[in-house]
PDB file of N, CA and C in Angstrom:
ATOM      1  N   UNK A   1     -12.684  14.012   5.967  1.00  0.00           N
ATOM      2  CA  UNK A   1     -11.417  13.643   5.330  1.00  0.00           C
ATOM      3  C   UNK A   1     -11.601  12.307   4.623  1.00  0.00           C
ATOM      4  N   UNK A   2     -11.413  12.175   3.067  1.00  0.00           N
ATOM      5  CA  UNK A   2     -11.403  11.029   2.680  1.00  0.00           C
ATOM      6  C   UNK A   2     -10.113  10.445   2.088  1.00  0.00           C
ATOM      7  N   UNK A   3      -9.974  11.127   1.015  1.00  0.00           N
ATOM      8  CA  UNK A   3      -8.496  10.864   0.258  1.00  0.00           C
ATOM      9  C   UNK A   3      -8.111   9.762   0.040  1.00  0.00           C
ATOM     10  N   UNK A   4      -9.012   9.036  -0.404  1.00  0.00           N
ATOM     11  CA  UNK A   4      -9.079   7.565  -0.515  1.00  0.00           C
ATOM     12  C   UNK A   4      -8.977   6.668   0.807  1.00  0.00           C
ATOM     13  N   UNK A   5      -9.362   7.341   1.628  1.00  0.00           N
ATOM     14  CA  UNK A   5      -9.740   6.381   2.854  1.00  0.00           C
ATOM     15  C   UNK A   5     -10.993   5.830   3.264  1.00  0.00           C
ATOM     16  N   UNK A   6     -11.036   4.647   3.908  1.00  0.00           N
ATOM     17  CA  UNK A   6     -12.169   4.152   3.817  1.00  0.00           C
ATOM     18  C   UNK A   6     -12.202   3.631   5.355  1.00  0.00           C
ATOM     19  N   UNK A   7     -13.344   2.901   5.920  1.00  0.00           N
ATOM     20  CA  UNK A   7     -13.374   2.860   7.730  1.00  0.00           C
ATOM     21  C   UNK A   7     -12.855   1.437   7.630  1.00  0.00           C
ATOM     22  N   UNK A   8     -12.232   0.904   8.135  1.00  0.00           N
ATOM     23  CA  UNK A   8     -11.905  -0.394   8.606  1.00  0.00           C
ATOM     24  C   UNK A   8     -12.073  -0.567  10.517  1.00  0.00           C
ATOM     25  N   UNK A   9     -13.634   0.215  10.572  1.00  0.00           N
ATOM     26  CA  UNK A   9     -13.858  -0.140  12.010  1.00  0.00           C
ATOM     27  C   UNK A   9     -12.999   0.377  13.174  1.00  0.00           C
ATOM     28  N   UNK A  10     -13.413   0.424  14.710  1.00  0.00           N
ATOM     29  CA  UNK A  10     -13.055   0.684  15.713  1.00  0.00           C
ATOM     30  C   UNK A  10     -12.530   2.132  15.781  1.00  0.00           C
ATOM     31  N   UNK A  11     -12.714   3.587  14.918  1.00  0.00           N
ATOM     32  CA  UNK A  11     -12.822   4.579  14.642  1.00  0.00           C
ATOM     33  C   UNK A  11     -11.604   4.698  14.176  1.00  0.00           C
ATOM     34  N   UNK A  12     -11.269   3.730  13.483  1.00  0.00           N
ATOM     35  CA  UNK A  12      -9.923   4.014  11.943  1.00  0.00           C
ATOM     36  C   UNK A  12      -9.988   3.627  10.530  1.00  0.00           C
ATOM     37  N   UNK A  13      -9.477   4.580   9.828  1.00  0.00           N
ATOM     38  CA  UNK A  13      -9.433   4.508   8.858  1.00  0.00           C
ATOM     39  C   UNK A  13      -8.495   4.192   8.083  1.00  0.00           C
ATOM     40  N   UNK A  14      -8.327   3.623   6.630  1.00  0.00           N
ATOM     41  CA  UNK A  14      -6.503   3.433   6.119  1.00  0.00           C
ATOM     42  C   UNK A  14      -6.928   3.687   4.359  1.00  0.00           C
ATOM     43  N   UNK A  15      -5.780   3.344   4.129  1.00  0.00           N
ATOM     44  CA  UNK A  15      -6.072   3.644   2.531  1.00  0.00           C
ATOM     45  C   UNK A  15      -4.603   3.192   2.204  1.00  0.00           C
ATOM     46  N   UNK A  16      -4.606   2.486   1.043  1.00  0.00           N
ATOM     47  CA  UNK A  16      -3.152   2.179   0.341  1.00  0.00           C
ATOM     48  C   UNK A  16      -2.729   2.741  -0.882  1.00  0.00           C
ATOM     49  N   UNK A  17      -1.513   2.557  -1.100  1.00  0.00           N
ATOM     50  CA  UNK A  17      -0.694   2.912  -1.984  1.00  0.00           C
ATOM     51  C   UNK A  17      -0.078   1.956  -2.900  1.00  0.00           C
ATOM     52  N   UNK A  18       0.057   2.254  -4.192  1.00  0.00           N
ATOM     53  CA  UNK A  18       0.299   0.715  -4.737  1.00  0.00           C
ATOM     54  C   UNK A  18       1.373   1.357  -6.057  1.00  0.00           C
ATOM     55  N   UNK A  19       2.302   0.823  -6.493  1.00  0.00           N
ATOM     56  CA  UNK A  19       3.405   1.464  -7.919  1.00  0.00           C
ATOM     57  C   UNK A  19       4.118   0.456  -8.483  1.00  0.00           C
ATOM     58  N   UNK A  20       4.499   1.055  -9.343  1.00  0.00           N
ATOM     59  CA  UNK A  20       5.337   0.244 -10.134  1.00  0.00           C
ATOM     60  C   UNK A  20       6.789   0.651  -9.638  1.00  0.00           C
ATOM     61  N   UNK A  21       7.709  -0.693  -9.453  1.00  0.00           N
ATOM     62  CA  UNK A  21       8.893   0.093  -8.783  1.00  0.00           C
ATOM     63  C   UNK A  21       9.743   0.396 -10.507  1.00  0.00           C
ATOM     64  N   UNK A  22       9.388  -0.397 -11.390  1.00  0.00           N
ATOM     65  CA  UNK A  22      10.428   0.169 -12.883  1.00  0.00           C
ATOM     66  C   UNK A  22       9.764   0.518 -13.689  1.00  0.00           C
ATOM     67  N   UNK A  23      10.124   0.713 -14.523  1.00  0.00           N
ATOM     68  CA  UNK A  23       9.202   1.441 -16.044  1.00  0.00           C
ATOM     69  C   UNK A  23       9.409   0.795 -16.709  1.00  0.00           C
ATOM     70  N   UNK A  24       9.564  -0.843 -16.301  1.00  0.00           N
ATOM     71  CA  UNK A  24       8.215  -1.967 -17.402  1.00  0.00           C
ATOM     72  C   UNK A  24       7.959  -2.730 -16.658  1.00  0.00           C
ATOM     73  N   UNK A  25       7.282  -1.838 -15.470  1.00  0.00           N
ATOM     74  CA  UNK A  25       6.416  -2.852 -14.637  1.00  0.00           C
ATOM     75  C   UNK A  25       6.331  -4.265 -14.628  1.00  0.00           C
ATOM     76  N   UNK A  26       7.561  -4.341 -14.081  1.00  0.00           N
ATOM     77  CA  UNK A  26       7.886  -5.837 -13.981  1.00  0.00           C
ATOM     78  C   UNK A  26       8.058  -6.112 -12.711  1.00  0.00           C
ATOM     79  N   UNK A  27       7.664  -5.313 -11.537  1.00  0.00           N
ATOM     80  CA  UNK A  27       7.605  -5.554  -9.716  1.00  0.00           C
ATOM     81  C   UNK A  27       6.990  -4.086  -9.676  1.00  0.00           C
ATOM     82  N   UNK A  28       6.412  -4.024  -8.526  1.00  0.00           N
ATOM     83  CA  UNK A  28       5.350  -3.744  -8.265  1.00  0.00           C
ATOM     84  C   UNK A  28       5.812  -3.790  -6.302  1.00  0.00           C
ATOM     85  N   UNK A  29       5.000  -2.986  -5.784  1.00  0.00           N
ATOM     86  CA  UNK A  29       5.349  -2.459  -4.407  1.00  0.00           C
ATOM     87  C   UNK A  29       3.929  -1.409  -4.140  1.00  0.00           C
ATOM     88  N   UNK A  30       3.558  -2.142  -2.633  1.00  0.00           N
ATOM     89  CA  UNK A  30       2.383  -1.551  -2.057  1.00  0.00           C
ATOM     90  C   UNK A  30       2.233  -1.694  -0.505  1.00  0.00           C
ATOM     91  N   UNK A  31       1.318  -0.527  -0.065  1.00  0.00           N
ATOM     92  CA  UNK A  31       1.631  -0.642   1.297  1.00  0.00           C
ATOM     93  C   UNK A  31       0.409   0.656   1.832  1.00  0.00           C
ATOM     94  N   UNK A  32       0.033  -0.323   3.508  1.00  0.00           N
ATOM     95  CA  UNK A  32      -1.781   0.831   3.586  1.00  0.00           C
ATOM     96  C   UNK A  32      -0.588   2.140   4.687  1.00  0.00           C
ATOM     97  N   UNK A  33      -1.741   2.911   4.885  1.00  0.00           N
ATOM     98  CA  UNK A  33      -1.611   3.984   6.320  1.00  0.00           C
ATOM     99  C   UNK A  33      -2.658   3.993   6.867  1.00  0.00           C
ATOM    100  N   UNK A  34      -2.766   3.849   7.785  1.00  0.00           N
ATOM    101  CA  UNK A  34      -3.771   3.603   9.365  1.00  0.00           C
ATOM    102  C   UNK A  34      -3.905   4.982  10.173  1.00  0.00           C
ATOM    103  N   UNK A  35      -5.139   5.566   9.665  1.00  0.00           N
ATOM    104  CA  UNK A  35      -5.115   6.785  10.532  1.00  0.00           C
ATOM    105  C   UNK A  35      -6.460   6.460  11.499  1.00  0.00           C
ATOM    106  N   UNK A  36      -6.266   7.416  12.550  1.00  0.00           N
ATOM    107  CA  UNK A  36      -7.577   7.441  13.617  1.00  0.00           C
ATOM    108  C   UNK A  36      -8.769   8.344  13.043  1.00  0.00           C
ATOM    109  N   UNK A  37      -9.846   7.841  12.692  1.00  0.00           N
ATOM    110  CA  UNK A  37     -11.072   8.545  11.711  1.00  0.00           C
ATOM    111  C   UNK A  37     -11.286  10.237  12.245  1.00  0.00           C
ATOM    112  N   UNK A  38     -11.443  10.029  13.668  1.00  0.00           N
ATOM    113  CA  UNK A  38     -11.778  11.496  14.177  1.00  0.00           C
ATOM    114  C   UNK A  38     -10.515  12.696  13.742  1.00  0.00           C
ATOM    115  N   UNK A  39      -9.736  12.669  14.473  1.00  0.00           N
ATOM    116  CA  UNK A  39      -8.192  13.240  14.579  1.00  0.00           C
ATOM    117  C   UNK A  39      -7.444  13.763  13.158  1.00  0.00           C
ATOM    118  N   UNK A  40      -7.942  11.918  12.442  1.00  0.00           N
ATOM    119  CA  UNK A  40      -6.608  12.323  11.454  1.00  0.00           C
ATOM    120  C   UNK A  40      -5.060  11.529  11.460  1.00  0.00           C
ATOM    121  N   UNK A  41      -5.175  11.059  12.655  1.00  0.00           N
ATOM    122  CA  UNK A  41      -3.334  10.740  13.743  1.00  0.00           C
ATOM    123  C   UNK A  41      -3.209   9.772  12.965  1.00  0.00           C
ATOM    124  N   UNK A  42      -2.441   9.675  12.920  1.00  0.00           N
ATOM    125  CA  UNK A  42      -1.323   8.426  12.730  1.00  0.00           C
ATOM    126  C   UNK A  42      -1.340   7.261  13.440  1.00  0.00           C
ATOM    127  N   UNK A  43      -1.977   6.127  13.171  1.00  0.00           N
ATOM    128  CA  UNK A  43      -1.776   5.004  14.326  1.00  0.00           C
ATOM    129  C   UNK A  43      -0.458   4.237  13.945  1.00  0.00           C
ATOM    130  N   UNK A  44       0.587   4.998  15.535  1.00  0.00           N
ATOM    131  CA  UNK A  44       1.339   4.401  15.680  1.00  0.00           C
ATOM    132  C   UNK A  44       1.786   2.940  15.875  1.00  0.00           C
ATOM    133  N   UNK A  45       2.592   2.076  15.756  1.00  0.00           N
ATOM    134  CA  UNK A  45       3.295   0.879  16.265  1.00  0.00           C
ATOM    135  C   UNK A  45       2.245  -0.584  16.251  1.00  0.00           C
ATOM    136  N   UNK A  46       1.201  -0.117  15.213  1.00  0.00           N
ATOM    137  CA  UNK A  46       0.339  -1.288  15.261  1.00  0.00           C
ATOM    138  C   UNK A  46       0.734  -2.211  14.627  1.00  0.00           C
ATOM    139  N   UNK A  47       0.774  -3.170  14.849  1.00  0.00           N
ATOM    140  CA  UNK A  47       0.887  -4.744  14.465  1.00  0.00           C
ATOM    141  C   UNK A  47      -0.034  -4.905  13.593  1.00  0.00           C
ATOM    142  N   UNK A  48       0.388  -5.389  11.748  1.00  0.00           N
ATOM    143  CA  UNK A  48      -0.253  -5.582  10.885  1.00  0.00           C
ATOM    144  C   UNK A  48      -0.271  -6.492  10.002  1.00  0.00           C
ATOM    145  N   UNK A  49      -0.728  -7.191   9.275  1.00  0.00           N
ATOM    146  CA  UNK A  49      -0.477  -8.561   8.159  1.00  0.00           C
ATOM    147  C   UNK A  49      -0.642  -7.666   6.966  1.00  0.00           C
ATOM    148  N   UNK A  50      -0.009  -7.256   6.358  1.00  0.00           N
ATOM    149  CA  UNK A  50      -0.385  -7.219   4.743  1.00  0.00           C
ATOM    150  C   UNK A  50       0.175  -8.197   3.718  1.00  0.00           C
ATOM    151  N   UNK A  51      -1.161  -8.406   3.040  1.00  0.00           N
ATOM    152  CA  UNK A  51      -1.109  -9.844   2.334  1.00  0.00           C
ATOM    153  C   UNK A  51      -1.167 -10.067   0.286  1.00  0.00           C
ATOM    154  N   UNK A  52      -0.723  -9.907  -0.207  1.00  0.00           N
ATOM    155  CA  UNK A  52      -0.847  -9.966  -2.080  1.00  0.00           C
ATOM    156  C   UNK A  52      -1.571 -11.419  -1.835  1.00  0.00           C
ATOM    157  N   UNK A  53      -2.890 -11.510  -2.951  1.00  0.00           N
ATOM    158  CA  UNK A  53      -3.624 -12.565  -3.941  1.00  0.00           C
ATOM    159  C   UNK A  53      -2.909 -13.252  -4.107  1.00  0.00           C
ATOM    160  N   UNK A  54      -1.621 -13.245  -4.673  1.00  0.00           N
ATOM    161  CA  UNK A  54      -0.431 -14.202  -5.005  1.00  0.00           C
ATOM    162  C   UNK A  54      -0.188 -15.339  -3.839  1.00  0.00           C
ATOM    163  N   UNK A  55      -0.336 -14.545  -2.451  1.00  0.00           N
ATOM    164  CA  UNK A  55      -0.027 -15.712  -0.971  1.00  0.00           C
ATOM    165  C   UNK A  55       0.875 -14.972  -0.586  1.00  0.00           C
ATOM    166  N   UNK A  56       1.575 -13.888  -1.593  1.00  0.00           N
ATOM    167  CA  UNK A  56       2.561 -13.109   0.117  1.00  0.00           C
ATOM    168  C   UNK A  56       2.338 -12.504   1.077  1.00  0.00           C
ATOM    169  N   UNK A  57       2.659 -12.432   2.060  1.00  0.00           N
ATOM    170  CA  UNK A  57       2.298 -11.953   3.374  1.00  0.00           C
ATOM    171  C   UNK A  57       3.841 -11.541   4.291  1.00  0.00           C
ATOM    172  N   UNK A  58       3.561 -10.292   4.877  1.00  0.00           N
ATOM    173  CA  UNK A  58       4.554  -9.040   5.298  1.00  0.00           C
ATOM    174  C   UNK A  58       3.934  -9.435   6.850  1.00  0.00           C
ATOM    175  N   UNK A  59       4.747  -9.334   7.843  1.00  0.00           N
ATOM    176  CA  UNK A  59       4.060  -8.620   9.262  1.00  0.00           C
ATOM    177  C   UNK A  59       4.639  -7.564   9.386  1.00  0.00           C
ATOM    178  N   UNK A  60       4.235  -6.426   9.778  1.00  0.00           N
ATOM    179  CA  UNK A  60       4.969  -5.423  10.336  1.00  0.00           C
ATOM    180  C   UNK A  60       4.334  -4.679  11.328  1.00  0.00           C
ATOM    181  N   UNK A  61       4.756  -3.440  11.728  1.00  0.00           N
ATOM    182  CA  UNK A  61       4.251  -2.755  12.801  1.00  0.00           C
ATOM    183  C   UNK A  61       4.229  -1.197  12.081  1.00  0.00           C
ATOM    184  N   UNK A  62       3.104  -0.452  11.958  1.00  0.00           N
ATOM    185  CA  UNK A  62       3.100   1.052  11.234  1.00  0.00           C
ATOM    186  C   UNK A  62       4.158   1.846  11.791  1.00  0.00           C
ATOM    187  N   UNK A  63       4.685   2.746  11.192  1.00  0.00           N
ATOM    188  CA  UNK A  63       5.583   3.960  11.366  1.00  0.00           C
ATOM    189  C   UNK A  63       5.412   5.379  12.113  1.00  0.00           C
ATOM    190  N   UNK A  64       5.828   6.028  11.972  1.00  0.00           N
ATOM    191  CA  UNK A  64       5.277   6.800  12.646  1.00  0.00           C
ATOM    192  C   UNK A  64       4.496   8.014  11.835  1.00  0.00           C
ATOM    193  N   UNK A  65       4.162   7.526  10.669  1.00  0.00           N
ATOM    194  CA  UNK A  65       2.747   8.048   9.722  1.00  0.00           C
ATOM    195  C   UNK A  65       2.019   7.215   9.721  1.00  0.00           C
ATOM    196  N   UNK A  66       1.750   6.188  10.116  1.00  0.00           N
ATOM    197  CA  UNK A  66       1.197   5.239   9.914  1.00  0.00           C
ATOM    198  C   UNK A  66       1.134   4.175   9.485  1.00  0.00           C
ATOM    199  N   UNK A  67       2.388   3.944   8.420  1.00  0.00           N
ATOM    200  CA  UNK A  67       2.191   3.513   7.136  1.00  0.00           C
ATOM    201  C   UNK A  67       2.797   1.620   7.781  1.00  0.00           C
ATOM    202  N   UNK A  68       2.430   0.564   6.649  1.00  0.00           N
ATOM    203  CA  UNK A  68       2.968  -0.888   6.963  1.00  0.00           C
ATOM    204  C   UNK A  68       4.495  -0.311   6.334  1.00  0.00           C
ATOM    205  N   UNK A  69       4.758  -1.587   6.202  1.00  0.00           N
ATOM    206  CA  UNK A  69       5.783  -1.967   5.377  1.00  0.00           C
ATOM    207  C   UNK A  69       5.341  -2.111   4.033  1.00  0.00           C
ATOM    208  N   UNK A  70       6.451  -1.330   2.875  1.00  0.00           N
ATOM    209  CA  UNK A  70       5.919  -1.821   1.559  1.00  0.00           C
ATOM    210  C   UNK A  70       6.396  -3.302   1.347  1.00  0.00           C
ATOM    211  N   UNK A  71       5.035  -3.722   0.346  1.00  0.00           N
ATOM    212  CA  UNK A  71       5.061  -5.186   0.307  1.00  0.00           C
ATOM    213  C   UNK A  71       5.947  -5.181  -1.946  1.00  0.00           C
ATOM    214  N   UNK A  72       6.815  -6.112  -2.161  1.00  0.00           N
ATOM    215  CA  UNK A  72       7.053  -6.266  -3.606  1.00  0.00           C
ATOM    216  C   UNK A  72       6.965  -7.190  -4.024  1.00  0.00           C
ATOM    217  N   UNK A  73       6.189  -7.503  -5.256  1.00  0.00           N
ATOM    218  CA  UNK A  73       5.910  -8.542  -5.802  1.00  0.00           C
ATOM    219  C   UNK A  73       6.079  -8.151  -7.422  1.00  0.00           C
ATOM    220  N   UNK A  74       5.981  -9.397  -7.813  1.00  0.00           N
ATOM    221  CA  UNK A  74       6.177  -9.333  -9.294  1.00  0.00           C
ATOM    222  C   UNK A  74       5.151  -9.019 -10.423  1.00  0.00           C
ATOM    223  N   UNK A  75       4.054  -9.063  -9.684  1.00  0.00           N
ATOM    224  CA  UNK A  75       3.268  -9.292 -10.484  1.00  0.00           C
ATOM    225  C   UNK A  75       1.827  -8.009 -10.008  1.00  0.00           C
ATOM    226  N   UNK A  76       0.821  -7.070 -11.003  1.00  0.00           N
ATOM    227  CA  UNK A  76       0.214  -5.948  -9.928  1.00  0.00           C
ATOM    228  C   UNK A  76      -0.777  -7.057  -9.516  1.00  0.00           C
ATOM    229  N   UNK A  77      -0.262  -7.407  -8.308  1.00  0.00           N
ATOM    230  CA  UNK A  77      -1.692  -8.409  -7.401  1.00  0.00           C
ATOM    231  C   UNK A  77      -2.518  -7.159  -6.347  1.00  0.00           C
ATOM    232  N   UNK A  78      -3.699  -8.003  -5.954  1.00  0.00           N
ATOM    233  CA  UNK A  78      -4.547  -6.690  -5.039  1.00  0.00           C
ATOM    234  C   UNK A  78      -3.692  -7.112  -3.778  1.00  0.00           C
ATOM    235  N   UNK A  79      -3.462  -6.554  -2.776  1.00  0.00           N
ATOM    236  CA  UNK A  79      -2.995  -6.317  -1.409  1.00  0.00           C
ATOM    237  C   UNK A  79      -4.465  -5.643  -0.812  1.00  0.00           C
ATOM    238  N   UNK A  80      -4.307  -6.980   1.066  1.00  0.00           N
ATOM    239  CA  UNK A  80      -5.028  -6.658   1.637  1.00  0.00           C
ATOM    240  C   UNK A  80      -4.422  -6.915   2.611  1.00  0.00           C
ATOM    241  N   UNK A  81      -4.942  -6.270   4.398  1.00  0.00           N
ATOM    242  CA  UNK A  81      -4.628  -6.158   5.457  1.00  0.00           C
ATOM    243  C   UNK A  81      -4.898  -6.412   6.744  1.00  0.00           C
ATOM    244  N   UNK A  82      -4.461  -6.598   7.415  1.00  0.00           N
ATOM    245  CA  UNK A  82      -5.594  -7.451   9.004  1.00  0.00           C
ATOM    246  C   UNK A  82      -4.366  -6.295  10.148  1.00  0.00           C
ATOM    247  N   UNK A  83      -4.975  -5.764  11.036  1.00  0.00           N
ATOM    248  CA  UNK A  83      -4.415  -5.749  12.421  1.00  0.00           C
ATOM    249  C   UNK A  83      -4.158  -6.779  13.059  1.00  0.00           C
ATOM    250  N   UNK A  84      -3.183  -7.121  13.881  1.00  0.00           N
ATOM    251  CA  UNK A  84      -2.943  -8.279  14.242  1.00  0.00           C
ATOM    252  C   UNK A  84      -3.461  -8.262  15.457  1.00  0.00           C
ATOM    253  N   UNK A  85      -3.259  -6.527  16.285  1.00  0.00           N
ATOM    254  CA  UNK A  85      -3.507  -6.260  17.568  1.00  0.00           C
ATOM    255  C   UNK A  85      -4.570  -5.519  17.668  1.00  0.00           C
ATOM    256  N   UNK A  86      -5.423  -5.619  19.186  1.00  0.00           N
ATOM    257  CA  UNK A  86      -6.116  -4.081  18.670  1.00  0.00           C
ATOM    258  C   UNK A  86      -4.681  -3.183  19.120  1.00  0.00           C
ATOM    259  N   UNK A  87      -5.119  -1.656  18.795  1.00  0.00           N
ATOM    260  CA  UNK A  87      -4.683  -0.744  18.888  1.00  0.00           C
ATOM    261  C   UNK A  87      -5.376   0.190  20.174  1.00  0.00           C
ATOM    262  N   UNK A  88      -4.143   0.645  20.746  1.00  0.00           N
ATOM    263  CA  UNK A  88      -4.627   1.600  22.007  1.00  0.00           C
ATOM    264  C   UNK A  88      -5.583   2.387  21.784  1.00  0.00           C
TER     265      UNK A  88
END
């Protein structure tokens, strides 16, 4: 399974999502999903930093797909991510 996922270690994988929220891309909204590499699952309730180039930074905890919180900014910056916790 790839689908634009890639390993971020300890047998999980994530991959993000990134858009334009208007049609003249003037903000912008992005956000990863955290799956377990073997399975596929969904890593639930993990504690996460996602962070924009710009200096913004989100904490949240994944959903129950996996997913952070979408992050919005003004500008298309790259977004990156840290676990805060390990995960069960």
């Amino acid at each position: 399974m790839n689908n634009g996922f890639g390993s971020i270690g300890s047998g999980l994988m994530a991959r993000n999502e990134d858009e334009a929220v208007n049609d003249e891309a003037s903000c912008f909204r992005g956000r990863f999903q955290v799956l377990e590499s073997t399975s596929g699952e969904a890593v639930i309730g993990a504690a996460a930093r996602v962070r924009s180039t710009g200096g913004q930074y989100l904490t949240t905890t994944t959903d129950a797909e996996g997913f952070t919180a979408w992050v919005e900014r003004e500008a298309s910056e790259a977004l990156a991510f840290d676990l805060s916790e390990p995960t069960p």
